[in-house]
N, C-alpha and C. Protein backbone atom coordinates (compact mmCIF):
# COMPACT_ATOMS: atom_id res chain seq x y z
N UNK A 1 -19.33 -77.93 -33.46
CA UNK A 1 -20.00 -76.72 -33.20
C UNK A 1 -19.36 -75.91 -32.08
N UNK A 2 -18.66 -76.82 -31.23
CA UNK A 2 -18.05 -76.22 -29.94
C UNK A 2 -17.23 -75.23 -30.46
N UNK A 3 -16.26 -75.28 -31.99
CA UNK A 3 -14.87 -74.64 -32.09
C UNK A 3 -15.48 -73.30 -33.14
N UNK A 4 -14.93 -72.30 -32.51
CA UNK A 4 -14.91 -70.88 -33.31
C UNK A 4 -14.06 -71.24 -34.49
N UNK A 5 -14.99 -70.11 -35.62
CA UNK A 5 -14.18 -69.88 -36.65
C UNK A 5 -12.50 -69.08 -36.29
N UNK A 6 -11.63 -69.39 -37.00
CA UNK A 6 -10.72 -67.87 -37.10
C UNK A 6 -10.47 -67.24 -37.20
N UNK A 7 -11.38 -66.93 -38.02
CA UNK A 7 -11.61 -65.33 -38.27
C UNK A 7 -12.22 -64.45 -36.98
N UNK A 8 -13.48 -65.40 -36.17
CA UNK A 8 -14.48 -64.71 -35.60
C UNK A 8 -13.14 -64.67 -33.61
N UNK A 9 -12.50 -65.51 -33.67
CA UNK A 9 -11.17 -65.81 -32.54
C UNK A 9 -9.93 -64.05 -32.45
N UNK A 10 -9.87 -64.27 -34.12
CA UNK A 10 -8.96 -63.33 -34.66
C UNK A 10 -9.43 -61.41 -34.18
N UNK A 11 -11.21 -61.25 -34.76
CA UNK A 11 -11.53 -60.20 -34.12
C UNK A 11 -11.98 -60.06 -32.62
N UNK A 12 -12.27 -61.08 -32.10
CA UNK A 12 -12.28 -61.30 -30.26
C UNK A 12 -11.27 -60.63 -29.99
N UNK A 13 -10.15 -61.50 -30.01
CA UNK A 13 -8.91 -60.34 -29.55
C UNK A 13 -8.67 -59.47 -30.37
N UNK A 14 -8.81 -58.71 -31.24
CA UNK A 14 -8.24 -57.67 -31.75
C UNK A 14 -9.02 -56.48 -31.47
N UNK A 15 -10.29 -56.50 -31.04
CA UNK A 15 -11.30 -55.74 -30.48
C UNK A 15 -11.23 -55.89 -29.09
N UNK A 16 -10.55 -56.81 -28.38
CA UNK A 16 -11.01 -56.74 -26.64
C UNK A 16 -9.74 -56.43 -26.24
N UNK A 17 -9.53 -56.83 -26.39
CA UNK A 17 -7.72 -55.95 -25.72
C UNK A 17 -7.94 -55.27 -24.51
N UNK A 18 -7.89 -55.24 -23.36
CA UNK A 18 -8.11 -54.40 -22.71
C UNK A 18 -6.65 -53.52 -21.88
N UNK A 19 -5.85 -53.42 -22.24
CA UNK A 19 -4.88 -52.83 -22.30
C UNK A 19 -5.04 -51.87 -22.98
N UNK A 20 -5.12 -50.59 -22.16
CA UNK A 20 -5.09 -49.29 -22.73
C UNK A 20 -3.99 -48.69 -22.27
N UNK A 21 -3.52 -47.60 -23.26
CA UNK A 21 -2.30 -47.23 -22.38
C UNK A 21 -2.58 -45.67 -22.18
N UNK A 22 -2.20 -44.99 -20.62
CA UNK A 22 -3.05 -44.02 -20.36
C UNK A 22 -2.49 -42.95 -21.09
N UNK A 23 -3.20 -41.78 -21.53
CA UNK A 23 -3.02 -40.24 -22.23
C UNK A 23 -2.44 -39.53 -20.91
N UNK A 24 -1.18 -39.27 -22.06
CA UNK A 24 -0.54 -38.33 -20.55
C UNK A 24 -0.86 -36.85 -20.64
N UNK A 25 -0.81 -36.53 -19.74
CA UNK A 25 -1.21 -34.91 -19.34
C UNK A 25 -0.65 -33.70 -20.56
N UNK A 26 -1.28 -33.26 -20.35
CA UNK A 26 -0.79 -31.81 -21.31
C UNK A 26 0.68 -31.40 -20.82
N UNK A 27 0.96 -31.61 -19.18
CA UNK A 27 2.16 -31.00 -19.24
C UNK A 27 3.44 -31.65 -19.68
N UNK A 28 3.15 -32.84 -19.33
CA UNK A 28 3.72 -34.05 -19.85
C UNK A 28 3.51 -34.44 -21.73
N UNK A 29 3.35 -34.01 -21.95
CA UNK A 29 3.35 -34.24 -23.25
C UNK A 29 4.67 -33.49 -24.32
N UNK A 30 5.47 -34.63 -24.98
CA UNK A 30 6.01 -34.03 -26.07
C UNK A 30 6.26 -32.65 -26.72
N UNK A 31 4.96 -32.42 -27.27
CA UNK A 31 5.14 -31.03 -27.97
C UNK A 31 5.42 -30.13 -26.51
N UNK A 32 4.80 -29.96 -25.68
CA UNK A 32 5.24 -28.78 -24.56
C UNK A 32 6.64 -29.20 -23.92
N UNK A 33 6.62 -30.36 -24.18
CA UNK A 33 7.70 -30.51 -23.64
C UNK A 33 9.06 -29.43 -24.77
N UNK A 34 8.96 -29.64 -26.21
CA UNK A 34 9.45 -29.62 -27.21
C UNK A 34 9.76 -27.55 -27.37
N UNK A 35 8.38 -27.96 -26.94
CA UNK A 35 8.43 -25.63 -27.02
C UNK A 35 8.68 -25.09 -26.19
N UNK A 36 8.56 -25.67 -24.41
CA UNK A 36 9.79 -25.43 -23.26
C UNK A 36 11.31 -24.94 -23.78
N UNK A 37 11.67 -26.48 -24.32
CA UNK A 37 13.22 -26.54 -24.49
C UNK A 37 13.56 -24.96 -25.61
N UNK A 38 12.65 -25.36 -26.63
CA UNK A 38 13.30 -24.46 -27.88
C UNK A 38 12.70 -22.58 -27.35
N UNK A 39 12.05 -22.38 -26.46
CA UNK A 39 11.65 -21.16 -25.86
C UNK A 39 13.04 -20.71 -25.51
N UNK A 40 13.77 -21.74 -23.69
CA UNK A 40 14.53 -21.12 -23.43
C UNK A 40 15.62 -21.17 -23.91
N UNK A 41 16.13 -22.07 -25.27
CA UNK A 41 17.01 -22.17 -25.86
C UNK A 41 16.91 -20.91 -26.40
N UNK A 42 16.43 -20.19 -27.31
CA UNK A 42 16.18 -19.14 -27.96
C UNK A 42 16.54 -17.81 -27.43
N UNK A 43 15.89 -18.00 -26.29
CA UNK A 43 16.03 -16.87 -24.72
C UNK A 43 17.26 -16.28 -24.38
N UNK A 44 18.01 -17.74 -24.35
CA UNK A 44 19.90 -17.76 -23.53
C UNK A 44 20.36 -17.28 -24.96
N UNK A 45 19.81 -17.71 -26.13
CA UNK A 45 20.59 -16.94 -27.30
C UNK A 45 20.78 -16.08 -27.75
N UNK A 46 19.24 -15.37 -27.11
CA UNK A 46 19.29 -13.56 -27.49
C UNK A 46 19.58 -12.90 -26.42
N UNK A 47 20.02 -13.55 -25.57
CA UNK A 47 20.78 -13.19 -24.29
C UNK A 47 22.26 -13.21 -24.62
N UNK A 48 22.56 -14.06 -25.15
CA UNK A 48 23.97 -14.42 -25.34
C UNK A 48 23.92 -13.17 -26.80
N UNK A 49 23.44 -13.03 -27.33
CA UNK A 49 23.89 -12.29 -28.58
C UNK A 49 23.09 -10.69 -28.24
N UNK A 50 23.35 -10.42 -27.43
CA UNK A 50 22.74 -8.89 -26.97
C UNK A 50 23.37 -8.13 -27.74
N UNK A 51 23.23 -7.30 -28.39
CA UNK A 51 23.84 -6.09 -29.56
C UNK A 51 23.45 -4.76 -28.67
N UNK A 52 23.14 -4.74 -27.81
CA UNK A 52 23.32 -3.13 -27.57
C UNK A 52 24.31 -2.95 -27.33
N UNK A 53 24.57 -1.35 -27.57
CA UNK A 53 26.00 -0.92 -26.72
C UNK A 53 25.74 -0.66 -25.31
N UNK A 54 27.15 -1.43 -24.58
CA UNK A 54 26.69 -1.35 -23.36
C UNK A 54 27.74 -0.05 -22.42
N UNK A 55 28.33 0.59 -23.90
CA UNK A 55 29.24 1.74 -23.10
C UNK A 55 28.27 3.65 -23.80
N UNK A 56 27.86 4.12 -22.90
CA UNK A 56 27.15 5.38 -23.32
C UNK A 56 27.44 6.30 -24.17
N UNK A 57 26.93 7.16 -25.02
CA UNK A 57 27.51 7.21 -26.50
C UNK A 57 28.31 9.09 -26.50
N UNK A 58 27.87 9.52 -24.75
CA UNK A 58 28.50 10.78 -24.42
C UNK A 58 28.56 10.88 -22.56
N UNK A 59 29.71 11.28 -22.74
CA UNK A 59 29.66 11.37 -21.00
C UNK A 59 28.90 11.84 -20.09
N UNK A 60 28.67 11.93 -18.96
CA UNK A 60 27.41 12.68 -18.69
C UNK A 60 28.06 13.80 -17.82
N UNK A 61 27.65 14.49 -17.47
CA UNK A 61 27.99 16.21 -17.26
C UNK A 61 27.79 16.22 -15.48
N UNK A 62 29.03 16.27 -14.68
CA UNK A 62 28.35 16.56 -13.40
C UNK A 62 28.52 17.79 -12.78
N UNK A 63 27.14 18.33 -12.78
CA UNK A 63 26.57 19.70 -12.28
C UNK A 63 27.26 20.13 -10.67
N UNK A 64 27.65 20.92 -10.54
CA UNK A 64 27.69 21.66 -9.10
C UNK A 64 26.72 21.90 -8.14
N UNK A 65 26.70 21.61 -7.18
CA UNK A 65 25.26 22.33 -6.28
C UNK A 65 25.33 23.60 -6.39
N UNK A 66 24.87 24.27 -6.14
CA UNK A 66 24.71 25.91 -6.03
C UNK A 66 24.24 26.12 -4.29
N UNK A 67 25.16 26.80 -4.25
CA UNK A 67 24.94 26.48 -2.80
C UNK A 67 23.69 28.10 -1.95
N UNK A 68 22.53 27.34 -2.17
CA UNK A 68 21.44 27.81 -1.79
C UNK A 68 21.01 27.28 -0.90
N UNK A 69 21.48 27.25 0.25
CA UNK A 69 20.47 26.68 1.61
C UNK A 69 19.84 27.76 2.43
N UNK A 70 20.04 28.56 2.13
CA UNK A 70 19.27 29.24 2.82
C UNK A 70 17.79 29.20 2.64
N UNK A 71 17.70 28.99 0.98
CA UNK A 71 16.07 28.74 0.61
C UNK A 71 15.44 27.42 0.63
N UNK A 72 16.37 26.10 1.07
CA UNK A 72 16.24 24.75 1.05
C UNK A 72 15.56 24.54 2.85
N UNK A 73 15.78 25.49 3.81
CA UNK A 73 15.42 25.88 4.99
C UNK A 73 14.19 25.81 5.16
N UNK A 74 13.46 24.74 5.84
CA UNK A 74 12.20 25.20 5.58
C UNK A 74 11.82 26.36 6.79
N UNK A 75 10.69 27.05 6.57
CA UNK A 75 10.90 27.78 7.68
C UNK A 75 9.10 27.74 8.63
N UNK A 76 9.57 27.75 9.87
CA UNK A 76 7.95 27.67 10.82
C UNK A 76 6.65 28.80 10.13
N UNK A 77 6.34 28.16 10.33
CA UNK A 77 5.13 29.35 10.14
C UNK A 77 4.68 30.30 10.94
N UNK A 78 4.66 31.29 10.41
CA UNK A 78 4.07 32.31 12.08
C UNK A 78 2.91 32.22 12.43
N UNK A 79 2.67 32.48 13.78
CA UNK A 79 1.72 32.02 14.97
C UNK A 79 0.34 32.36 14.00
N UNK A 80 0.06 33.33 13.67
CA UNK A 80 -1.04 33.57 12.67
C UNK A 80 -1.44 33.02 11.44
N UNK A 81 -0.16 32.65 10.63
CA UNK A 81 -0.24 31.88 9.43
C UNK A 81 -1.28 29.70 10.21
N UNK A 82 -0.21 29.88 11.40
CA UNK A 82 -0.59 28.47 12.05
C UNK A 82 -2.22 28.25 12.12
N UNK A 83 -2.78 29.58 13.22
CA UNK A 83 -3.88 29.80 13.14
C UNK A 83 -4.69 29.37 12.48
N UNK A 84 -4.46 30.44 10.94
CA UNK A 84 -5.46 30.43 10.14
C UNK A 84 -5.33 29.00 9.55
N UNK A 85 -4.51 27.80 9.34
CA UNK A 85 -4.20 26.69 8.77
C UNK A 85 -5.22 25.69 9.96
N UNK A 86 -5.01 26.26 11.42
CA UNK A 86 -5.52 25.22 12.52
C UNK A 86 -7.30 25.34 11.75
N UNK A 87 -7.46 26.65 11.99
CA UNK A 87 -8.93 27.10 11.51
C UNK A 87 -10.06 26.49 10.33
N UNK A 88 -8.58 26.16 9.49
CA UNK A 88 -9.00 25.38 8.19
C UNK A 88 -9.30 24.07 8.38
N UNK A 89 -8.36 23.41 8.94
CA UNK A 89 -8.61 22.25 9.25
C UNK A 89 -9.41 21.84 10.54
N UNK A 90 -9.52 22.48 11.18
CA UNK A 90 -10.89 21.92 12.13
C UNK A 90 -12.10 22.63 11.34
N UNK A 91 -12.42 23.79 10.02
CA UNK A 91 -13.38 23.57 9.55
C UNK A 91 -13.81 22.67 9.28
N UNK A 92 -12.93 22.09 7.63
CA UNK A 92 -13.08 20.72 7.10
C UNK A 92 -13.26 19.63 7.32
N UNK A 93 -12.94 19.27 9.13
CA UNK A 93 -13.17 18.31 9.64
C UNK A 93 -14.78 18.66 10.43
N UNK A 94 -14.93 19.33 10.58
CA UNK A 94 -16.55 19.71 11.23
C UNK A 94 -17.82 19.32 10.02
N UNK A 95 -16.87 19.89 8.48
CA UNK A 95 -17.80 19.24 7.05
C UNK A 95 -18.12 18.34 7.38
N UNK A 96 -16.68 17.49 7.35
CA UNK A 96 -16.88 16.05 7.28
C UNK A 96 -17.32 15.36 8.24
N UNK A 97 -18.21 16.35 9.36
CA UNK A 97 -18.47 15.29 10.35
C UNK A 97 -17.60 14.14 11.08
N UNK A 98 -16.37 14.57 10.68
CA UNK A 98 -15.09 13.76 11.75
C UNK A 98 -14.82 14.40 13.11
N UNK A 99 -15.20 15.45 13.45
CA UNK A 99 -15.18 16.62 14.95
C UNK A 99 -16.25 17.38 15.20
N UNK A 100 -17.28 17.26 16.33
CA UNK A 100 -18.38 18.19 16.58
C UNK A 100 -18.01 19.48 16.89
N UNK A 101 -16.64 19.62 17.63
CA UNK A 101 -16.18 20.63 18.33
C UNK A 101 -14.75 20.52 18.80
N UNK A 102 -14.21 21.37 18.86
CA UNK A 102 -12.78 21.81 20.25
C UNK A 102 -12.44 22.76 20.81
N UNK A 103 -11.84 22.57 21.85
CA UNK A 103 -11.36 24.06 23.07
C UNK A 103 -9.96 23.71 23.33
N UNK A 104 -9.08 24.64 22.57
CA UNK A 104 -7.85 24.66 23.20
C UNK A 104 -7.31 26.22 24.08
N UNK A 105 -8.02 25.88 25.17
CA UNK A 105 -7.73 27.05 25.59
C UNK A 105 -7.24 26.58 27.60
N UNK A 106 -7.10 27.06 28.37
CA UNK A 106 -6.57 27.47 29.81
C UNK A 106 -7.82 26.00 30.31
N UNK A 107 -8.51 26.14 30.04
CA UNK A 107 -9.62 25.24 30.77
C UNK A 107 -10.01 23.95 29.96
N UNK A 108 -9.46 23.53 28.68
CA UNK A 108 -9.01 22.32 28.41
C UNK A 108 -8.57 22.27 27.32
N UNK A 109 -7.65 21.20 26.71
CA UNK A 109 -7.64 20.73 25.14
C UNK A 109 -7.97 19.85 25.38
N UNK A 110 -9.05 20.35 24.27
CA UNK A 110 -9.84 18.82 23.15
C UNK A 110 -10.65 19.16 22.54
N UNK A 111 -10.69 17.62 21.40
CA UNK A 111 -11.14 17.86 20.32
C UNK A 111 -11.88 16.52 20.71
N UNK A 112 -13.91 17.40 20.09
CA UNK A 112 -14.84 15.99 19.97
C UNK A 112 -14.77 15.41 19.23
N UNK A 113 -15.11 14.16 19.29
CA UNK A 113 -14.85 13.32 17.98
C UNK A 113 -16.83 12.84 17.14
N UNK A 114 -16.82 13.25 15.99
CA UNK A 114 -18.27 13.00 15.68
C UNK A 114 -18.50 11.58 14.87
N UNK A 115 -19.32 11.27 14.49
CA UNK A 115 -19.44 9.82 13.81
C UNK A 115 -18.80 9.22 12.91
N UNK A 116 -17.91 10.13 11.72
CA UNK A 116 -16.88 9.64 11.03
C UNK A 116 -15.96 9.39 11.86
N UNK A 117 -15.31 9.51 12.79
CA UNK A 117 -14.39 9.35 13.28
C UNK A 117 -14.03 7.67 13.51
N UNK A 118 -15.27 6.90 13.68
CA UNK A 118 -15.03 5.63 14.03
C UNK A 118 -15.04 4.95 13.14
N UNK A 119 -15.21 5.54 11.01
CA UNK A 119 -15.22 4.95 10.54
C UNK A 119 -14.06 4.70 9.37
N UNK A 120 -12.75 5.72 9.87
CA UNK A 120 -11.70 6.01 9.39
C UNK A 120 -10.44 5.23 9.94
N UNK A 121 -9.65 5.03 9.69
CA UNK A 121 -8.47 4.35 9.48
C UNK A 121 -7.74 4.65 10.71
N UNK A 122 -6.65 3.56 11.14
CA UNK A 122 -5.79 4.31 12.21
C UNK A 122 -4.78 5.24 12.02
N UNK A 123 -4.32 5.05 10.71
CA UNK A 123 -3.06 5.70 10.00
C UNK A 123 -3.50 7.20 9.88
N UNK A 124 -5.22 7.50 9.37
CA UNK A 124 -6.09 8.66 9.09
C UNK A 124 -5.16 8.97 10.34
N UNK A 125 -6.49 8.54 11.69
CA UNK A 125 -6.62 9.80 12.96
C UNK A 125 -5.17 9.98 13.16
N UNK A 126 -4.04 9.02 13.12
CA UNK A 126 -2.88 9.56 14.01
C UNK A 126 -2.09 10.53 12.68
N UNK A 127 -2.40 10.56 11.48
CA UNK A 127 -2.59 11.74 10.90
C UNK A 127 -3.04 13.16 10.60
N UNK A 128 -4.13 13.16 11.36
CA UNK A 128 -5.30 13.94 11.56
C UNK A 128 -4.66 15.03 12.91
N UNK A 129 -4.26 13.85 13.95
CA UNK A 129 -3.79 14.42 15.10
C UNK A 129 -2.96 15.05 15.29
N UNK A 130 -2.08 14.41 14.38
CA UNK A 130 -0.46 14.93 14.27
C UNK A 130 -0.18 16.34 13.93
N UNK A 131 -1.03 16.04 12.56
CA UNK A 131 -0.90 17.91 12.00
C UNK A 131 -1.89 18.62 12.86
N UNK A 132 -2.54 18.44 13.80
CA UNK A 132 -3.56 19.78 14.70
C UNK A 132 -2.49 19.72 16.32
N UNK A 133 -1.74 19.00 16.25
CA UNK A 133 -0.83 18.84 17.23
C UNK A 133 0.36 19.92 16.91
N UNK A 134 1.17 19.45 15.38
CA UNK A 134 1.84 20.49 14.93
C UNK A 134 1.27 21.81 14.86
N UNK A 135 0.09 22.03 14.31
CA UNK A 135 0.10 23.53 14.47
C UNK A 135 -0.55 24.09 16.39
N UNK A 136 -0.86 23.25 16.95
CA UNK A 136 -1.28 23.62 18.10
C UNK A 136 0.37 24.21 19.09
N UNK A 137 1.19 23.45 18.52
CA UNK A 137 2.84 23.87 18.97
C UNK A 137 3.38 24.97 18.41
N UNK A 138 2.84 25.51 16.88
CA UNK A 138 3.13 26.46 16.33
C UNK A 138 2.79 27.56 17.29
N UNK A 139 1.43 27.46 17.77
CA UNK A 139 0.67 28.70 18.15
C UNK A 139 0.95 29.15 19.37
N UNK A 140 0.92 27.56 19.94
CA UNK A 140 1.22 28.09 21.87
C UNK A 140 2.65 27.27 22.54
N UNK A 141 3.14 26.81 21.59
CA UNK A 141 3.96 26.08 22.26
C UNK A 141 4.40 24.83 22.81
N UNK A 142 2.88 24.26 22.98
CA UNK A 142 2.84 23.14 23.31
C UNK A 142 1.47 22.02 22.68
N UNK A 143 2.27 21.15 22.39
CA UNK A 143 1.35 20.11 21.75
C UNK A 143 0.29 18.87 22.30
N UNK A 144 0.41 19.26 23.35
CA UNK A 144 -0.82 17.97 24.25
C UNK A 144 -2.40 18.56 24.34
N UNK A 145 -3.28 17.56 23.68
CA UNK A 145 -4.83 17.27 23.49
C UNK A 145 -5.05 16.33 23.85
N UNK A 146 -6.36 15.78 24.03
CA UNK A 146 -6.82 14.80 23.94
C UNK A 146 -8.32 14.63 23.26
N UNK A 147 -8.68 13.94 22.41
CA UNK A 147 -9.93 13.50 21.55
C UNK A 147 -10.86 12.80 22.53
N UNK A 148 -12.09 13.32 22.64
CA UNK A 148 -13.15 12.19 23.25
C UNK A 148 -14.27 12.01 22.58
N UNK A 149 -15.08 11.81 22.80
CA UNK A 149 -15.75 11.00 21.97
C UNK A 149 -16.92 12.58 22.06
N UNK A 150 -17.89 12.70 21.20
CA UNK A 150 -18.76 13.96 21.77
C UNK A 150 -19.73 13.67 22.24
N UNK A 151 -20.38 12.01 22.14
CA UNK A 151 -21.93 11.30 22.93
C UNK A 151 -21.41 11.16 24.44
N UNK A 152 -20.62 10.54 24.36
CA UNK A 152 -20.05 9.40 25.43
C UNK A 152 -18.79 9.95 26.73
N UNK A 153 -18.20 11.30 26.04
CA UNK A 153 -17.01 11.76 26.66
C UNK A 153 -15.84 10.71 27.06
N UNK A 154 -15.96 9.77 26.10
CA UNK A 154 -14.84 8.66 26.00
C UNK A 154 -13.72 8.90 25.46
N UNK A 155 -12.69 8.98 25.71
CA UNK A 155 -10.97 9.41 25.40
C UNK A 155 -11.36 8.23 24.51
N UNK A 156 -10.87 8.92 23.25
CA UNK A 156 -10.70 7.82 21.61
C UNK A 156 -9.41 8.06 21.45
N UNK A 157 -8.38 9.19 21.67
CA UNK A 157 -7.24 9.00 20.91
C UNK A 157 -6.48 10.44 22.25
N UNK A 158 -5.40 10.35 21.75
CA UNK A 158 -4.70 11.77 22.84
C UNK A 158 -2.91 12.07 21.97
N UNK A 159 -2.70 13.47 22.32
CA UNK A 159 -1.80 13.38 21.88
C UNK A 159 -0.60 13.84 23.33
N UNK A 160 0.31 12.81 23.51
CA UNK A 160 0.89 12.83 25.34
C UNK A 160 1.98 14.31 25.53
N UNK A 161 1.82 14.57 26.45
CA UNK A 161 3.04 15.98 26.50
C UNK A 161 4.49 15.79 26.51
N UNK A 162 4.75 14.45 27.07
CA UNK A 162 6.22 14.88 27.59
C UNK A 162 6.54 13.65 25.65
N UNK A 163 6.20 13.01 25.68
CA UNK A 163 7.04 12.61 24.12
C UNK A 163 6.55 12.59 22.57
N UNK A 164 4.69 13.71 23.32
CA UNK A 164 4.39 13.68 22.06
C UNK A 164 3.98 12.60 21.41
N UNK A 165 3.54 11.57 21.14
CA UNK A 165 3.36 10.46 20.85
C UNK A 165 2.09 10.63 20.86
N UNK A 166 1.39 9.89 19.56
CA UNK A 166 0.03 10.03 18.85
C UNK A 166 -0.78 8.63 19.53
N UNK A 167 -1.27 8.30 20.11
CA UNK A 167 -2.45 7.32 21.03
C UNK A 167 -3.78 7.13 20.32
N UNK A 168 -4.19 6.43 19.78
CA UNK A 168 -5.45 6.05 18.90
C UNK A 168 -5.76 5.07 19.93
N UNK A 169 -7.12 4.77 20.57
CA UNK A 169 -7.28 3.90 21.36
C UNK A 169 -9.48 3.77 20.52
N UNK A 170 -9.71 4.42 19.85
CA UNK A 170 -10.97 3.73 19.19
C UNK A 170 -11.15 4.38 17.94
């Protein structure tokens, strides 16, 4: 009674095996491996067999300058044209609630700064500054302001006299 049949020995091991052998990864696997190779094989071949023409099928034509510089010149704007441009743009900025106010006159430059101001970019204001700087040089000559704040009278930004240089400090 102690001894197993052979048959019942025969499916013991053929069912217990415990040797599995592990599933390899998708990347690892054959077929990708198989459509890798034959991709860039294919690739270098229609590379290697390029049929365009690689010489142009008419010469190309080289034009003369015309020698117009006089109109390539850009030219300043006059003191009035500046004006009316300064005018525009400290409107639009008063819209937008980016400036409450400014005085460029004998008894100060500057420009207030209103609540957009702190919520715009640095690249904006020293943009912003630059061109009311340029036309402030158009008009009088000289380009030094300084921005303060319009609650607080806090210097936020300035534009310096002797190199000109745009200062964003809030």
């Amino acid at each position: 009674m102690g001894v197993f049949p052979t048959h019942a020995l025969f499916i013991n091991t053929f069912f217990m095996d415990t040797q599995v052998t592990p599933k390899r990864s998708f990347w690892r696997s054959r077929k990708f491996l198989y459509g890798v190779v034959i991709f860039l094989f294919v690739g270098s071949l229609g590379t290697l067999l390029d049929v365009s023409d690689p010489q142009p099928t008419s010469t190309p034509e080289v034009s003369q300058p015309t020698v117009a510089e006089a109109d390539t010149v850009p030219q300043d704007p006059s003191k009035e044209e500046a004006q009316k441009e300064l005018e525009e743009v400290m409107g639009l900025a008063k819209q937008a609630r980016l400036i409450t106010s400014y005085e460029f006159n004998e008894m100060g430059n500057t420009v207030y700064a209103d609540v957009t101001w702190y919520t715009q970019t640095v690249a904006f204001k020293k943009d912003f500054m630059a061109k009311v700087a340029m036309l402030k040089k158009t008009i009088t000559g000289y380009h030094r302001f300084e921005v303060r704040d319009a609650y607080s009278n806090e210097k936020v930004g300035e534009v310096t006299a002797f190199s000109g240089s745009v200062e964003v400090y809030k």
